[in-house]
N, C-alpha and C. Protein backbone atom coordinates (compact mmCIF):
# COMPACT_ATOMS: atom_id res chain seq x y z
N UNK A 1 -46.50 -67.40 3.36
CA UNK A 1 -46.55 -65.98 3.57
C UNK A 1 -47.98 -65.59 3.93
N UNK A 2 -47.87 -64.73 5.04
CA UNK A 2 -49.54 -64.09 5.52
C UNK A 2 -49.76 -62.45 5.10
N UNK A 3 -50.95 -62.29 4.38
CA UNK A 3 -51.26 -60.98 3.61
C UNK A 3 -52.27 -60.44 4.74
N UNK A 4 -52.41 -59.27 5.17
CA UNK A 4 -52.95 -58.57 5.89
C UNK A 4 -53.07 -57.09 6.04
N UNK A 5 -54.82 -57.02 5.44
CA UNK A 5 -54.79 -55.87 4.81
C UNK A 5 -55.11 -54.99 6.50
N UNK A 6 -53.99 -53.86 6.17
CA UNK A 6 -54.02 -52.81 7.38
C UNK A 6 -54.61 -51.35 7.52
N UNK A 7 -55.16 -51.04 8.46
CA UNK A 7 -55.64 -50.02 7.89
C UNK A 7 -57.47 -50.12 7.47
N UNK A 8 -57.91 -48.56 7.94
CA UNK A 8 -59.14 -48.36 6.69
C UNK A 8 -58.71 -47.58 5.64
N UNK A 9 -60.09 -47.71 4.25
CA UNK A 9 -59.79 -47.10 3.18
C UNK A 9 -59.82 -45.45 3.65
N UNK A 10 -59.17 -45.10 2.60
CA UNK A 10 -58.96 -43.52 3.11
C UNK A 10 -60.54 -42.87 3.14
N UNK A 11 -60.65 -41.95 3.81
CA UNK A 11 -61.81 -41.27 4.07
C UNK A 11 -62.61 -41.96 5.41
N UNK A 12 -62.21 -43.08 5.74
CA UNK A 12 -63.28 -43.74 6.76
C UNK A 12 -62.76 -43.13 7.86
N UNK A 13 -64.07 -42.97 8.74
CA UNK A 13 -63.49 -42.03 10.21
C UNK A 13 -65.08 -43.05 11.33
N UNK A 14 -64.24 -43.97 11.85
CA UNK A 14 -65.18 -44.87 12.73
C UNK A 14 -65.62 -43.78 14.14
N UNK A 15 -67.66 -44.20 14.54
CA UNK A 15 -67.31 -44.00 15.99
C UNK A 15 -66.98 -44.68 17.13
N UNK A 16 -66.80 -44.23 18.09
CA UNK A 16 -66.41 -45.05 19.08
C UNK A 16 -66.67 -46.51 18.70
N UNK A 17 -67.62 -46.53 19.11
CA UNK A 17 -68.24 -48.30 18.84
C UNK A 17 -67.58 -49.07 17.83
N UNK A 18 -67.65 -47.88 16.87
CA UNK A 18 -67.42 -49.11 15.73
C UNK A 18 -65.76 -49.43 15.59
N UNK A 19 -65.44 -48.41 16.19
CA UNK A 19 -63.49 -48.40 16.28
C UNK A 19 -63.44 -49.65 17.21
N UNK A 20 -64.13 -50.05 18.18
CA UNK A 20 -63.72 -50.86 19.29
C UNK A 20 -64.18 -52.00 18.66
N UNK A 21 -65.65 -52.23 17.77
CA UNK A 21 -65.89 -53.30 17.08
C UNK A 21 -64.67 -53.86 15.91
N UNK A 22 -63.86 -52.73 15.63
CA UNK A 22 -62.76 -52.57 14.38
C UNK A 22 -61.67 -53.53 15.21
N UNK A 23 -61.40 -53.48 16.50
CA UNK A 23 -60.20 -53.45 17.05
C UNK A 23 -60.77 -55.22 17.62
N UNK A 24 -61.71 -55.66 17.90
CA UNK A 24 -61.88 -56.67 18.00
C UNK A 24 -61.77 -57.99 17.03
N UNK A 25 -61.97 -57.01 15.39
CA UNK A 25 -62.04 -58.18 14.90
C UNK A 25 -60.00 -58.02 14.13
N UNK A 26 -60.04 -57.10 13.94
CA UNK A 26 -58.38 -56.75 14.08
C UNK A 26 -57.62 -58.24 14.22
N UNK A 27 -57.08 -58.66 15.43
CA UNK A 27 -56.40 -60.02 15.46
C UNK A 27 -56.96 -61.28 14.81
N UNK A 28 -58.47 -61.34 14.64
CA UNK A 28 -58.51 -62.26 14.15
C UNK A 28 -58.97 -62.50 12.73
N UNK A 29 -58.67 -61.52 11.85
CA UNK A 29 -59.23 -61.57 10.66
C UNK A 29 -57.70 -60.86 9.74
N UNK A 30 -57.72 -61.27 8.77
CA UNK A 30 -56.58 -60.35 7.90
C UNK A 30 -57.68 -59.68 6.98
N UNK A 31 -59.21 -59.32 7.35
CA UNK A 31 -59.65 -58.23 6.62
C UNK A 31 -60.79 -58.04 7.53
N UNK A 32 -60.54 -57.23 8.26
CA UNK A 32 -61.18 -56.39 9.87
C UNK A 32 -62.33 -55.55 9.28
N UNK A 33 -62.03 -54.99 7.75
CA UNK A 33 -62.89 -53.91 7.63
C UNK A 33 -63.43 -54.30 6.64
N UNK A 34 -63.31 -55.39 5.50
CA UNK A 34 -64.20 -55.42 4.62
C UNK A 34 -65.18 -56.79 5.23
N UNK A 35 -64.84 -57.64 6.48
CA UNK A 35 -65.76 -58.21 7.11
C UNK A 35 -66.34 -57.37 7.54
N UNK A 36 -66.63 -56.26 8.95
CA UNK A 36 -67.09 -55.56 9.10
C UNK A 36 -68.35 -54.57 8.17
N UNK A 37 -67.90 -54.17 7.12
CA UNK A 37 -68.54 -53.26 6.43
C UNK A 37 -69.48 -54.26 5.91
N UNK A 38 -69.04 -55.42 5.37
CA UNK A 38 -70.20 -56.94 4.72
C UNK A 38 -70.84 -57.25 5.56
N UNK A 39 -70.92 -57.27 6.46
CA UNK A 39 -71.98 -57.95 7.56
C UNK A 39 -72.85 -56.61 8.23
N UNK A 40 -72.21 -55.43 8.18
CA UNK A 40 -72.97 -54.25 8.44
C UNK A 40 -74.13 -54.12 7.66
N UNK A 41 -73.97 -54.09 5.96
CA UNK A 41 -74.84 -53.97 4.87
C UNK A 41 -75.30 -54.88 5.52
N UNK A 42 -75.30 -55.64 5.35
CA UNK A 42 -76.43 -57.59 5.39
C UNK A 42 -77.52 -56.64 6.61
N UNK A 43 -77.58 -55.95 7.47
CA UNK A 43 -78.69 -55.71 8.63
C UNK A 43 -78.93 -54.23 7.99
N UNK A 44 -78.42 -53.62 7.23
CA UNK A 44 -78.83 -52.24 6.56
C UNK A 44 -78.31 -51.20 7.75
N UNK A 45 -76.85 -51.62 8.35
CA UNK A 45 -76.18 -50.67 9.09
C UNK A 45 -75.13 -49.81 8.32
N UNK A 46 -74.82 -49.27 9.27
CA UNK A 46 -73.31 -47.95 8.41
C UNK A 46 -72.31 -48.61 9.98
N UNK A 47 -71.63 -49.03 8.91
CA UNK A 47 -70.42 -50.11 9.61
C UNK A 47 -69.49 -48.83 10.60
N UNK A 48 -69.72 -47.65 9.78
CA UNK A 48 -68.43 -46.71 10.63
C UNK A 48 -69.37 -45.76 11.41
N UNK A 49 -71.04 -46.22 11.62
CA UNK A 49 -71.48 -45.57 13.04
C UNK A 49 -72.40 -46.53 13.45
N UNK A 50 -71.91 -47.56 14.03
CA UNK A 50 -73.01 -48.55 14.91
C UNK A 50 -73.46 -48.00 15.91
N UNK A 51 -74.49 -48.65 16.08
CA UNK A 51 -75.49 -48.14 17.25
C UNK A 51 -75.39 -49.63 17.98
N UNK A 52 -75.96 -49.07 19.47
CA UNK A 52 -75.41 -50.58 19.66
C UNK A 52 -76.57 -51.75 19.79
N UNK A 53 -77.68 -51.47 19.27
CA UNK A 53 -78.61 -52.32 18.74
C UNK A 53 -78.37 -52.88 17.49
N UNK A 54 -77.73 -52.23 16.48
CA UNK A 54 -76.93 -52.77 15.78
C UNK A 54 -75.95 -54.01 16.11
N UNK A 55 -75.17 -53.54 16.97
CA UNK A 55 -74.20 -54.25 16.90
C UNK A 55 -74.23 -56.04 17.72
N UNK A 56 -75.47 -55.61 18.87
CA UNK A 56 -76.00 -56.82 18.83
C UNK A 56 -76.68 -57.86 18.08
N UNK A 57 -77.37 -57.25 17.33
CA UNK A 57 -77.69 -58.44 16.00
C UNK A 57 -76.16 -58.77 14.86
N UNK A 58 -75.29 -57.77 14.88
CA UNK A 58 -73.77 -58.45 14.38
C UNK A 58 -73.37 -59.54 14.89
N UNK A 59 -73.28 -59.57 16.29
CA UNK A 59 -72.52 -60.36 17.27
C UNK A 59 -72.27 -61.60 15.94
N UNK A 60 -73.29 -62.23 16.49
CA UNK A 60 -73.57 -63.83 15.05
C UNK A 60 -73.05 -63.66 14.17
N UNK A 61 -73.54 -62.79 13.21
CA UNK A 61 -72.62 -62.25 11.87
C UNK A 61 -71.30 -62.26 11.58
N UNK A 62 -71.01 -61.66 13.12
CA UNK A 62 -69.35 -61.32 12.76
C UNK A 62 -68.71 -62.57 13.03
N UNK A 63 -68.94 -63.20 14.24
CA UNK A 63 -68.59 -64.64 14.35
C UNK A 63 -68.21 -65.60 13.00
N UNK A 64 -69.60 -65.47 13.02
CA UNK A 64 -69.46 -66.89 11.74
C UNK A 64 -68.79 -65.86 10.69
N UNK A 65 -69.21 -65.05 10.31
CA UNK A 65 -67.80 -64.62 8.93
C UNK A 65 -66.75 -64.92 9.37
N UNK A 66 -65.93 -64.51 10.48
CA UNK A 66 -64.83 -64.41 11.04
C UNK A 66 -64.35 -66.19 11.48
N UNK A 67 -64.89 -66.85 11.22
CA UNK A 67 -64.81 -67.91 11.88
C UNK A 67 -64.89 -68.96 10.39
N UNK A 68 -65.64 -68.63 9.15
CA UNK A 68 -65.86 -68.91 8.17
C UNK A 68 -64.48 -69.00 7.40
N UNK A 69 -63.34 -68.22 7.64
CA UNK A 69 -62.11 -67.93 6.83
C UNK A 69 -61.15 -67.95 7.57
N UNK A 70 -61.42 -68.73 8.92
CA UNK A 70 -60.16 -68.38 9.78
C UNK A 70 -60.39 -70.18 10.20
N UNK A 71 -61.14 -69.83 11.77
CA UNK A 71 -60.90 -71.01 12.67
C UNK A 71 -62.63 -71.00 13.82
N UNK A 72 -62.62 -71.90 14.46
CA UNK A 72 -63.46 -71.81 15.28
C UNK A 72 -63.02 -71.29 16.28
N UNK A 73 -61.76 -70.95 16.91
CA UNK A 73 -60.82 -70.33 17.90
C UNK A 73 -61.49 -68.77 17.55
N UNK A 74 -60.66 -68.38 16.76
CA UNK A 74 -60.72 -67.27 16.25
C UNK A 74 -62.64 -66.46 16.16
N UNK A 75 -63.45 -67.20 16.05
CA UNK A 75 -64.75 -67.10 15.47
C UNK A 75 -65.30 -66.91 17.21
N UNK A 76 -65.40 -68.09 17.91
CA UNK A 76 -65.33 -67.54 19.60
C UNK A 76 -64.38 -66.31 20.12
N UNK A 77 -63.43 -66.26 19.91
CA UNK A 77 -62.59 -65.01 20.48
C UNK A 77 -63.77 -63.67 20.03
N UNK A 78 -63.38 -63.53 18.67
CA UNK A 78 -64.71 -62.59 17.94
C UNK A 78 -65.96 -62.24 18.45
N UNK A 79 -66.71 -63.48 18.96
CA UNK A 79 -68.03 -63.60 19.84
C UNK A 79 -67.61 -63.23 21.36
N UNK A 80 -66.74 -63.46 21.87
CA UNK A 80 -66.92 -63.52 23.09
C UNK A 80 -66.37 -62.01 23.15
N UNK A 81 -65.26 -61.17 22.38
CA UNK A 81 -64.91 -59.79 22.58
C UNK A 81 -65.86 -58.96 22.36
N UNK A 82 -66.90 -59.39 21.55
CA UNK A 82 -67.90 -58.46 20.90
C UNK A 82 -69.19 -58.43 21.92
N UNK A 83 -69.32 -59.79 23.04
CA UNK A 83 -70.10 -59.54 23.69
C UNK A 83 -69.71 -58.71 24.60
N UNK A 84 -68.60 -59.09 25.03
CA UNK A 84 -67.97 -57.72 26.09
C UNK A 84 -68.20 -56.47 26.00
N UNK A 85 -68.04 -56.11 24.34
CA UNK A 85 -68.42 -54.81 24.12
C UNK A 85 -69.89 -54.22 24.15
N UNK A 86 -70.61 -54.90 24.17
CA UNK A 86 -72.03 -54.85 24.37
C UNK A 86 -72.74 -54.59 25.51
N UNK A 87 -71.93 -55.86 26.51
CA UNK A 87 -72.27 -55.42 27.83
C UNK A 87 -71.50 -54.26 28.40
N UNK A 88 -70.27 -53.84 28.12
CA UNK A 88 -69.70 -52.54 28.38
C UNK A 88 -70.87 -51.00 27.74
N UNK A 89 -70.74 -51.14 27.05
CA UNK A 89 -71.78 -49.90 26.22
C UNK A 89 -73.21 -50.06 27.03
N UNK A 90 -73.85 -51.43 27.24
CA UNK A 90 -74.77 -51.64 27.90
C UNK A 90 -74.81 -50.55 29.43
N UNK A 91 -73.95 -51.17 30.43
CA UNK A 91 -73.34 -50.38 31.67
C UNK A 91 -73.18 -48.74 31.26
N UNK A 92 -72.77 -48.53 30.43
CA UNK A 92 -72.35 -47.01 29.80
C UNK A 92 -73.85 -45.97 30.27
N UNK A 93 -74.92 -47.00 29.31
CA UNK A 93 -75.91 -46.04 29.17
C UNK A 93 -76.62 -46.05 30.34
């Protein structure tokens, strides 16, 4: 049987960024948001408003957590969606 916690805790309201950082790690984690929010603290970010200088020093972070409890599949997918999002936001500004 696979447990997969869905959802944020009540009250959380992500921005952009961090919803799309949310939605990346989504498939490959069965806990999207308490990886997220743990690896946010670790750089002294607020997981539900990344900046995206932030979120480039995550990249690594989120990987290897995500990759730490899952797979090395899963841990590249993570890295390689999250760079996308970087260079997208990058183009943005």
């Amino acid at each position: 049987m696979s447990f997969r916690f869905h959802g944020l805790p009540e009250g959380v309201v992500l921005s952009e960024l961090s919803q799309a950082v949310y939605n990346v790690l989504e498939p490959h984690t069965s806990f999207p948001w308490p990886v997220m929010h743990a690896q946010a603290r670790r750089i002294g970010a607020r997981a539900e408003r990344l900046s995206l200088e932030e979120l480039r020093e995550l990249v690594p972070l989120l990987s290897v957590a995500v990759g730490r409890f899952t797979s090395e599949e899963a841990a590249y997918a993570v890295e390689q969606g999250l760079q996308a999002l970087v260079l997208d936001a990058e183009l943005d500004s």
